[in-house]
Protein backbone atom coordinates (compact mmCIF):
# COMPACT_ATOMS: atom_id res chain seq x y z
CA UNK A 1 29.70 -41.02 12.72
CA UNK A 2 26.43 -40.27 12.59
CA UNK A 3 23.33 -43.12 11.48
CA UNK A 4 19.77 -42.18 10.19
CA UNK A 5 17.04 -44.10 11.80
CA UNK A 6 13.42 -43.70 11.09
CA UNK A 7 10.98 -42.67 14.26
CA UNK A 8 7.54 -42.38 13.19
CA UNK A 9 6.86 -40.50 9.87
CA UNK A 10 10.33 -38.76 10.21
CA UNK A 11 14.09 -39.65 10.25
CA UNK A 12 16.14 -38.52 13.14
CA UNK A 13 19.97 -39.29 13.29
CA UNK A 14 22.15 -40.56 16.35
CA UNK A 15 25.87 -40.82 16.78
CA UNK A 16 28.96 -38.23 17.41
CA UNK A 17 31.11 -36.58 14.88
CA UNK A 18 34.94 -37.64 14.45
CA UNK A 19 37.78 -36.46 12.99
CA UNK A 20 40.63 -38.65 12.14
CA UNK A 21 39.21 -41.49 13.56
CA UNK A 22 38.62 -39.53 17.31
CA UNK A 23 35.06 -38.01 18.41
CA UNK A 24 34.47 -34.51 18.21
CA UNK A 25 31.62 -33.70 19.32
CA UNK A 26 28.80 -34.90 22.20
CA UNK A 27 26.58 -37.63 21.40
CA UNK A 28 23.96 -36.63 19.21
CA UNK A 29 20.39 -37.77 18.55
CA UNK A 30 18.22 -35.33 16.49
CA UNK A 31 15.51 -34.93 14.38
CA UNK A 32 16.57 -34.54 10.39
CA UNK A 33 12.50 -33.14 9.99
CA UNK A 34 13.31 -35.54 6.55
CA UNK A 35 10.39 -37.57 5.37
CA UNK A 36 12.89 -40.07 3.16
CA UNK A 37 16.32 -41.63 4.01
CA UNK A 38 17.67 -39.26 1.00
CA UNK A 39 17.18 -35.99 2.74
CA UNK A 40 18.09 -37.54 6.34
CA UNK A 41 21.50 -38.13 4.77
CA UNK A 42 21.74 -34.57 3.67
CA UNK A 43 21.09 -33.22 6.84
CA UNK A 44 23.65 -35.47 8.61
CA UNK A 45 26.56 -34.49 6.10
CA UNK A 46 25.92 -30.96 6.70
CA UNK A 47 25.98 -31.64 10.65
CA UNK A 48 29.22 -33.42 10.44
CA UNK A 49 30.69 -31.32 7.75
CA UNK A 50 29.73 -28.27 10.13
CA UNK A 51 30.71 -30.36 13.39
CA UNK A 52 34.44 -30.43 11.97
CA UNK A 53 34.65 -26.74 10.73
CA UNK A 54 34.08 -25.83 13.87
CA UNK A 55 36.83 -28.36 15.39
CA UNK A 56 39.16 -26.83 13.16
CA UNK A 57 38.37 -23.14 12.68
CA UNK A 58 36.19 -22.26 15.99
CA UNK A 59 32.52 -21.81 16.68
CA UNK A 60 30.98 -19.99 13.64
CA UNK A 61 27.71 -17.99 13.15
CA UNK A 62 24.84 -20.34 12.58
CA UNK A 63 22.42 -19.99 9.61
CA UNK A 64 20.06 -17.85 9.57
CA UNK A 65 16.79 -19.67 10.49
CA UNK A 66 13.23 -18.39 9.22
CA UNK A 67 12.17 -17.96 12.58
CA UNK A 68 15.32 -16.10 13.80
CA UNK A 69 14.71 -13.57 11.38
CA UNK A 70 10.87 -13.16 12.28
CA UNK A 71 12.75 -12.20 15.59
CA UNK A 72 14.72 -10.12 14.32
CA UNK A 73 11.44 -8.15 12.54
CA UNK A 74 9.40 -5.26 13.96
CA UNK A 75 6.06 -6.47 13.03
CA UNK A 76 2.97 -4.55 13.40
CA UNK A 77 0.31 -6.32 14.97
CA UNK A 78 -1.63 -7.04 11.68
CA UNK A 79 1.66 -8.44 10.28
CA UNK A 80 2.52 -10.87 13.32
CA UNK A 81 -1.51 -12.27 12.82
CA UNK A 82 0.04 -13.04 8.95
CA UNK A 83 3.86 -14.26 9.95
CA UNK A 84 2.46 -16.72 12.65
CA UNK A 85 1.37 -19.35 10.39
CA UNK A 86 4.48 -18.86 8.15
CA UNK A 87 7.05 -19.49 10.98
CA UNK A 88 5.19 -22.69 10.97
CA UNK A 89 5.55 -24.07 7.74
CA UNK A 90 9.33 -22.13 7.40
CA UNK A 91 10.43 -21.68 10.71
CA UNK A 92 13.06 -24.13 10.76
CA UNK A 93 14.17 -23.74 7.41
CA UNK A 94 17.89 -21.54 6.64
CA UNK A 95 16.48 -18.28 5.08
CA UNK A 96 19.19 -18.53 2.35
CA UNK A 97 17.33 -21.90 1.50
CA UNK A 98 14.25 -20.11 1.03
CA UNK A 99 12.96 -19.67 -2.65
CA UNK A 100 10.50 -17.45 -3.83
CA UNK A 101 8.52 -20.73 -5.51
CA UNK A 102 8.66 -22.24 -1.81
CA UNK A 103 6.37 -19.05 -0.52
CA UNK A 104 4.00 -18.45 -3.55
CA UNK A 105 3.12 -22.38 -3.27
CA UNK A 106 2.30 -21.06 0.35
CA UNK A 107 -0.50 -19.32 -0.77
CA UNK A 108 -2.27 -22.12 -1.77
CA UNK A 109 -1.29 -24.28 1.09
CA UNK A 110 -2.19 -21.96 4.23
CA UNK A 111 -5.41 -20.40 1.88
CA UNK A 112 -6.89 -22.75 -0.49
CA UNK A 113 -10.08 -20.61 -0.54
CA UNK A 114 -8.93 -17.02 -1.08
CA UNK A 115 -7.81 -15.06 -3.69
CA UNK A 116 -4.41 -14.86 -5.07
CA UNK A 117 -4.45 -10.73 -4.04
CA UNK A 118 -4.78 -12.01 -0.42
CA UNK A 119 -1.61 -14.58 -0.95
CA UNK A 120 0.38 -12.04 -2.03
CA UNK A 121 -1.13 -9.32 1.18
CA UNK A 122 -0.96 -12.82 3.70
CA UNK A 123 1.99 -14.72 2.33
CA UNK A 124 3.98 -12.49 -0.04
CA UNK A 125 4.49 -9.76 1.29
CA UNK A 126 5.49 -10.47 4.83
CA UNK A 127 7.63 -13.46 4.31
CA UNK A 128 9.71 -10.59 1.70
CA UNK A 129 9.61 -8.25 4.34
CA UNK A 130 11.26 -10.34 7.03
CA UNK A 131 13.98 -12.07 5.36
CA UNK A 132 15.14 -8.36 3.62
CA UNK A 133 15.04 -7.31 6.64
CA UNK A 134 17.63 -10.01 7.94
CA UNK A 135 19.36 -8.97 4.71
CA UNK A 136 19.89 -5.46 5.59
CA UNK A 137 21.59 -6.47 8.87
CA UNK A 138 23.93 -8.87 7.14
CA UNK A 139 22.04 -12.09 7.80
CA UNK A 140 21.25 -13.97 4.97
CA UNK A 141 20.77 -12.95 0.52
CA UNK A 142 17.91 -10.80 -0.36
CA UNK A 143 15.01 -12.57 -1.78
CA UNK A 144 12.52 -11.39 -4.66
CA UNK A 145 9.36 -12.80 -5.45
CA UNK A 146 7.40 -11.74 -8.27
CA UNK A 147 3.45 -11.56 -8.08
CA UNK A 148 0.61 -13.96 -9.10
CA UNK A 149 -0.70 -13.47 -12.59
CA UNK A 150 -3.05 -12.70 -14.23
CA UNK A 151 -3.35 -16.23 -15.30
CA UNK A 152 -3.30 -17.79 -11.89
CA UNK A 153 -5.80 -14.94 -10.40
CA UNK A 154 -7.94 -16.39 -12.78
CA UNK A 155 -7.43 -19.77 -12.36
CA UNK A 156 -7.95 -19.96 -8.60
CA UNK A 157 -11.35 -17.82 -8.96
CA UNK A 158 -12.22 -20.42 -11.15
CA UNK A 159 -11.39 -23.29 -8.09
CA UNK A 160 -13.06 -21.17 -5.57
CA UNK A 161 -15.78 -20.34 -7.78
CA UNK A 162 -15.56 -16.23 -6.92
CA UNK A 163 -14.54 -13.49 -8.47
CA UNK A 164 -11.77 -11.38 -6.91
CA UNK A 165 -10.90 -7.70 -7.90
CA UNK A 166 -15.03 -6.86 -7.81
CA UNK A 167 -14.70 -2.70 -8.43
CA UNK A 168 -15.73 -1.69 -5.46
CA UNK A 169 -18.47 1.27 -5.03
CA UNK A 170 -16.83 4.56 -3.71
CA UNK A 171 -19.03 6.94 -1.61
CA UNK A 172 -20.40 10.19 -2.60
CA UNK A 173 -22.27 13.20 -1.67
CA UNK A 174 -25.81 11.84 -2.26
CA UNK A 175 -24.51 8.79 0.48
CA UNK A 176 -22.90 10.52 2.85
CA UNK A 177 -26.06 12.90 3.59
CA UNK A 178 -28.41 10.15 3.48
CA UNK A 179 -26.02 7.86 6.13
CA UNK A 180 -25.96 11.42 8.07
CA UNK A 181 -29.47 11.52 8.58
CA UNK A 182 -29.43 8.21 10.37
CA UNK A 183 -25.70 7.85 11.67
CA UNK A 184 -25.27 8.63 15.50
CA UNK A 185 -23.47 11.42 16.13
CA UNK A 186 -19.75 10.04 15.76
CA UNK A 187 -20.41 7.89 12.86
CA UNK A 188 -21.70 10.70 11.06
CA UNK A 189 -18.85 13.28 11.92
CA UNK A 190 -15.95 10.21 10.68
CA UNK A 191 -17.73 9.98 7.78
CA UNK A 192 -17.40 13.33 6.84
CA UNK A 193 -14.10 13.68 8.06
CA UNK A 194 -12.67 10.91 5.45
CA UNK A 195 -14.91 11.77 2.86
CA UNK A 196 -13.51 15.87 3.28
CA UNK A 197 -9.89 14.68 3.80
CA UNK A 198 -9.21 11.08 2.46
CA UNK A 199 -8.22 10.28 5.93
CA UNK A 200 -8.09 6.61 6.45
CA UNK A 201 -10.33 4.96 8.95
CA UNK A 202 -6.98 3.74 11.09
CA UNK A 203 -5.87 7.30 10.82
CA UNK A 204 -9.37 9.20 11.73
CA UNK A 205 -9.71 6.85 15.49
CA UNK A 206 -6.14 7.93 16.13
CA UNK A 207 -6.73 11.35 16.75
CA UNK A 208 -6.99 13.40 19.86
CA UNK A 209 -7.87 16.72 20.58
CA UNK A 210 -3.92 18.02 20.32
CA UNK A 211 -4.73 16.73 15.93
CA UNK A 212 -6.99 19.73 16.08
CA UNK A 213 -6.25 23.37 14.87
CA UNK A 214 -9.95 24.10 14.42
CA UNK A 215 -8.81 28.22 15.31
CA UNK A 216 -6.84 28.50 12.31
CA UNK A 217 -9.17 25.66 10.07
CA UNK A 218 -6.63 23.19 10.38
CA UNK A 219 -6.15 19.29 11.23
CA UNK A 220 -3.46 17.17 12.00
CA UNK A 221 -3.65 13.91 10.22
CA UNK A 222 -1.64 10.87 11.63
CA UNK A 223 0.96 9.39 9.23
CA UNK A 224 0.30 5.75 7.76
CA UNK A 225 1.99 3.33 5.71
CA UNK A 226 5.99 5.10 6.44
CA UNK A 227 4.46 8.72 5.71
CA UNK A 228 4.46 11.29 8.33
CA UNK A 229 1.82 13.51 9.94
CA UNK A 230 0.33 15.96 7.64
CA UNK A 231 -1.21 19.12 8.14
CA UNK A 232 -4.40 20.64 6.08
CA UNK A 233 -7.14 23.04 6.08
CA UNK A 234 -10.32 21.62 6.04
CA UNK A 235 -13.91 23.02 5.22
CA UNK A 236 -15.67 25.34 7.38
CA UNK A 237 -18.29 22.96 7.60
CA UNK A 238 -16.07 19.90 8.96
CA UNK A 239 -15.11 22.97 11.27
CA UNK A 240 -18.09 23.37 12.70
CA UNK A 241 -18.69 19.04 12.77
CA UNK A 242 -15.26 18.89 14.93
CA UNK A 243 -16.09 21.44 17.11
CA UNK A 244 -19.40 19.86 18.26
CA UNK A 245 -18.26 16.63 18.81
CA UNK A 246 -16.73 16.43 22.64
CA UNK A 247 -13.65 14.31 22.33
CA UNK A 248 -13.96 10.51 24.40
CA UNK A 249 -12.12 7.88 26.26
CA UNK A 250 -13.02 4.73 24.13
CA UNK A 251 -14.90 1.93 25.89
CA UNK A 252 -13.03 -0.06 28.26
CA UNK A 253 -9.78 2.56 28.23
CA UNK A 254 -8.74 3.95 31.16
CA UNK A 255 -10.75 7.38 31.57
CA UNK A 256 -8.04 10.21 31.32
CA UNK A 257 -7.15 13.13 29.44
CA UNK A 258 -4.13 10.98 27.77
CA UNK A 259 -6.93 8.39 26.41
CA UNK A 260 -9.23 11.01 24.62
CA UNK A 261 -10.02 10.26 20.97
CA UNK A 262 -11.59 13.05 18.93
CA UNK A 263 -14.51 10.22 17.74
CA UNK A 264 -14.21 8.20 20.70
CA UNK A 265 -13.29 4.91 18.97
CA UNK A 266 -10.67 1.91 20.10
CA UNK A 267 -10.47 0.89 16.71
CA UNK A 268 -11.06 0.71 13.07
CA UNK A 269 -13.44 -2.01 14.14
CA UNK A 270 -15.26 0.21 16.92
CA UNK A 271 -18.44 1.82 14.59
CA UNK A 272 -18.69 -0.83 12.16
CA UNK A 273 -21.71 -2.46 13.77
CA UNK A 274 -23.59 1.07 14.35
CA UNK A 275 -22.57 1.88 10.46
CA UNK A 276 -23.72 -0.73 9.17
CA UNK A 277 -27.12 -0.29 10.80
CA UNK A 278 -27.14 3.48 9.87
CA UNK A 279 -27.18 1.69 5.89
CA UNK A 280 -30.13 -0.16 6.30
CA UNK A 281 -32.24 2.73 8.54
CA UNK A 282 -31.23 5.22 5.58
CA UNK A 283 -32.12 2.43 3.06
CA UNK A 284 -28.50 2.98 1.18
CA UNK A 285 -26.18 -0.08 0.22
CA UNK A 286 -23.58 -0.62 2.84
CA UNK A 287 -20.15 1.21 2.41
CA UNK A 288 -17.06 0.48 4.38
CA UNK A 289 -15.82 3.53 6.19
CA UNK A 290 -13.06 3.55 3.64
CA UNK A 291 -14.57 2.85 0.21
CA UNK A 292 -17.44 5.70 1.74
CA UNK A 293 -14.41 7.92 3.21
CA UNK A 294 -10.69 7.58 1.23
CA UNK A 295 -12.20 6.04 -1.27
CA UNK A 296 -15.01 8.47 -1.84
CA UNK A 297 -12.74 11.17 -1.78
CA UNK A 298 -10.17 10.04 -4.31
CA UNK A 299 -13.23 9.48 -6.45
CA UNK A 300 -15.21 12.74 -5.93
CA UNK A 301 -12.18 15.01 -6.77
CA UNK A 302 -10.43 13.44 -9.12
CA UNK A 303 -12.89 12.36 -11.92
CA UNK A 304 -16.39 14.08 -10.53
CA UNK A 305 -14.59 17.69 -10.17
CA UNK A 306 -11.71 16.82 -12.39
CA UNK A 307 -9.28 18.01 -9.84
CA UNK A 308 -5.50 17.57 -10.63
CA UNK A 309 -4.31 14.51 -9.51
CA UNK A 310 -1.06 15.93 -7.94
CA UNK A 311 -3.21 18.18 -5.56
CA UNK A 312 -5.53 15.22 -4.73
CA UNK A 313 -2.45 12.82 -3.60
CA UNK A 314 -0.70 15.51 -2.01
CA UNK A 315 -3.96 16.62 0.16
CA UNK A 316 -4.93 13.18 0.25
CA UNK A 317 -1.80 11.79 1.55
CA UNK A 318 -0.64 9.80 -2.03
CA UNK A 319 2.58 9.53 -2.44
CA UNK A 320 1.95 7.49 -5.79
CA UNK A 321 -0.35 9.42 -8.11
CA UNK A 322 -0.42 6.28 -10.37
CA UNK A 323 -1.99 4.32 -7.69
CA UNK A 324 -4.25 6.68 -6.74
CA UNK A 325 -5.51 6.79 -10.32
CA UNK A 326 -5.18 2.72 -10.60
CA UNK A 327 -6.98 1.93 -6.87
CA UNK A 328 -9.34 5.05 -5.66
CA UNK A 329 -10.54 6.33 -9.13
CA UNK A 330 -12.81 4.75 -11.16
CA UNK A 331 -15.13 5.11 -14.59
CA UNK A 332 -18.43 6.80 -14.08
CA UNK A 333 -21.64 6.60 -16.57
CA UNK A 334 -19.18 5.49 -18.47
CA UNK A 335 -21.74 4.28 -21.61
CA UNK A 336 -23.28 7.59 -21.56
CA UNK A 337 -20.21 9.73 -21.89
CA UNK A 338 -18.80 7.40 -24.96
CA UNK A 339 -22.22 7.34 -26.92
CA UNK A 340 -21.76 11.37 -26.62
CA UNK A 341 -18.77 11.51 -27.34
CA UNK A 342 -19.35 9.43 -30.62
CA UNK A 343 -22.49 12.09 -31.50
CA UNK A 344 -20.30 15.12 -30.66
CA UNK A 345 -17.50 13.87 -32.86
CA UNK A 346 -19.90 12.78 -35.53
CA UNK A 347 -21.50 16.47 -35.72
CA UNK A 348 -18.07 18.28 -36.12
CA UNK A 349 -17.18 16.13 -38.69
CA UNK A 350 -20.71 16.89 -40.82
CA UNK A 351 -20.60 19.95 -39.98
CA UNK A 352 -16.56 20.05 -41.40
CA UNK A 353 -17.07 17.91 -44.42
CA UNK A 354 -20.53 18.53 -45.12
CA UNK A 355 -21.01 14.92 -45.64
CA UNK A 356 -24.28 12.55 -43.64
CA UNK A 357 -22.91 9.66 -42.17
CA UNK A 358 -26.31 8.04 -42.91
CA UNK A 359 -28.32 8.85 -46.35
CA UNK A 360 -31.78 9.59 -45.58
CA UNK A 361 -34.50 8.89 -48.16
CA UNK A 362 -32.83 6.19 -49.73
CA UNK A 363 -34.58 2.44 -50.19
């Protein structure tokens, strides 16, 4: 049978398997990965209790491992950066084992300084995605997590003394032609192209010259985030921007026709430094690309022109009309429009009842 033994800060176990009083398996010696002699013994019942269902009925199909299923997951490159340190803390762990207390408490662990919105974007959300995945295939139970609250935002802003969910500044016309005046030639042509299209910044580098249907006043926008391509007319103004700018093999690419990108960009990182120093020439407050692009254009049409919302998200590329209200729209001189709306609503009623809210001449 197998005995626990402690080796360093862990307990490891040593010994073969029998059945019946006869050895069933090769001699094992293995760490438990148990800090206490409790969960050492655990670990060596379900060895030997596996050892002998296998005697009996045959090899069987292992447990799903954390790890196993992070193999098992088509991960972009963004969320491989997020599932590395995850497969370090779960990796050995059975994903049926997994509970969605073990991963919140993650948050905290792997980010003690951010914000609970990056937890659930870091931790969250890609430990979810993988071990669904394995669920779809058969591999292990689905897992749900539910979201930090409201409470717990709170609290850890408190602890990291910053605020989280700052409402961000969207771009608008007055910004974009003032960043235009200073913005080399690229910079200023993608910011016009997201601000015109609510294009995303990821989307707008993507693009080569076979995205372009400037002859009929078109563009072909990548898909993102499981939506496909999409095809819109655009202004005759970004028209006329496109059709200046010569497409370009990014820096460092291999120089052929294949590698030609309509703003000449590797990626989303590739203008930031030159944007940022278009801000402070122009003498504007710095905008990302996509709180002066997407963002900007969610805002501009939807509650500066009052455009319906269902044309903006289909144009746009929302799927969700509720986020796009919730994320990429937000209140505007918002003091001045209530105080009118109070005198407008006051004069009617006068005017209705014949009645002063306030007596004049009185003492």
């Amino acid at each position: 049978m197998l005995t626990p033994y402690r080796r360093g800060s862990t307990w490891w176990a040593k010994g073969r398997v029998d059945y019946n009083g006869r050895p069933i398996s090769g001699y094992i010696r293995e760490s438990t990965g148990a800090s206490d002699e409790t969960g050492a013994r655990d670990w060596i019942a379900e060895r030997e209790d596996r050892e002998r269902r296998r005697h009996l009925i045959g090899e069987e199909e292992q447990p799903l491992t954390f790890a196993a299923a992070v193999m098992m997951y088509q991960a972009t490159p963004v969320m491989a950066r997020y599932l590395k340190p995850l497969v370090r803390e779960l990796g050995a762990i059975r994903c049926d084992r997994i509970t969605p207390g073990m991963i919140r408490d993650l948050g905290s662990t792997l980010y003690p300084n951010a914000c609970t919105d990056t937890w659930r974007r870091w931790v969250v959300t890609p430990a979810r995605a993988v071990i669904n995945n394995a669920n779809d295939k058969g591999k292990c139970p689905p897992i749900k997590i539910k979201g930090y609250s409201e409470q717990e935002r709170i609290a850890q802003d408190k602890k990291r003394k910053k605020a989280s969910r700052l409402e961000r500044r969207p771009g608008d016309w007055s910004w974009l032609l003032r960043f235009r005046q200073k913005a080399p030639q690229r910079h200023a042509a993608l910011a016009l192209f997201m601000f015109a299209t609510g294009a995303r910044v990821g989307q707008s580098i993507q693009m080569t010259p076979k995205h372009l249907k400037l002859d009929d006043g078109k563009v072909i926008v990548p898909g993102a985030k499981g939506h496909g391509d999409r095809e819109i007319a655009i202004p005759p103004e970004l028209v006329a921007e496109l059709a200046n700018l010569k497409p370009k093999v990014p820096r460092g690419w291999k120089r052929n026709d294949a590698n030609k990108r309509v703003f000449g960009f590797a990626s989303s990182c590739g203008p930031l430094k030159a944007w940022r120093k278009a801000c402070k020439d122009a003498g504007i407050p710095y905008l990302s690309p996509h709180a002066a692009g997407r963002h900007g254009f969610g805002q501009e049409h939807v509650i500066r022109q009052g455009s319906d919302s269902k044309a903006v998200g289909k144009f746009g590329g929302w799927s969700d009309t509720v986020l796009l209200a919730r994320t990429y729209t937000h209140a505007e001189d918002f003091e001045d429009k209530i105080l009118a709306g109070f005198r407008t609503g006051l004069v009617q009623a006068e005017t209705a009842t014949g009645l002063k809210l306030l007596k004049t001449g009185s003492k």
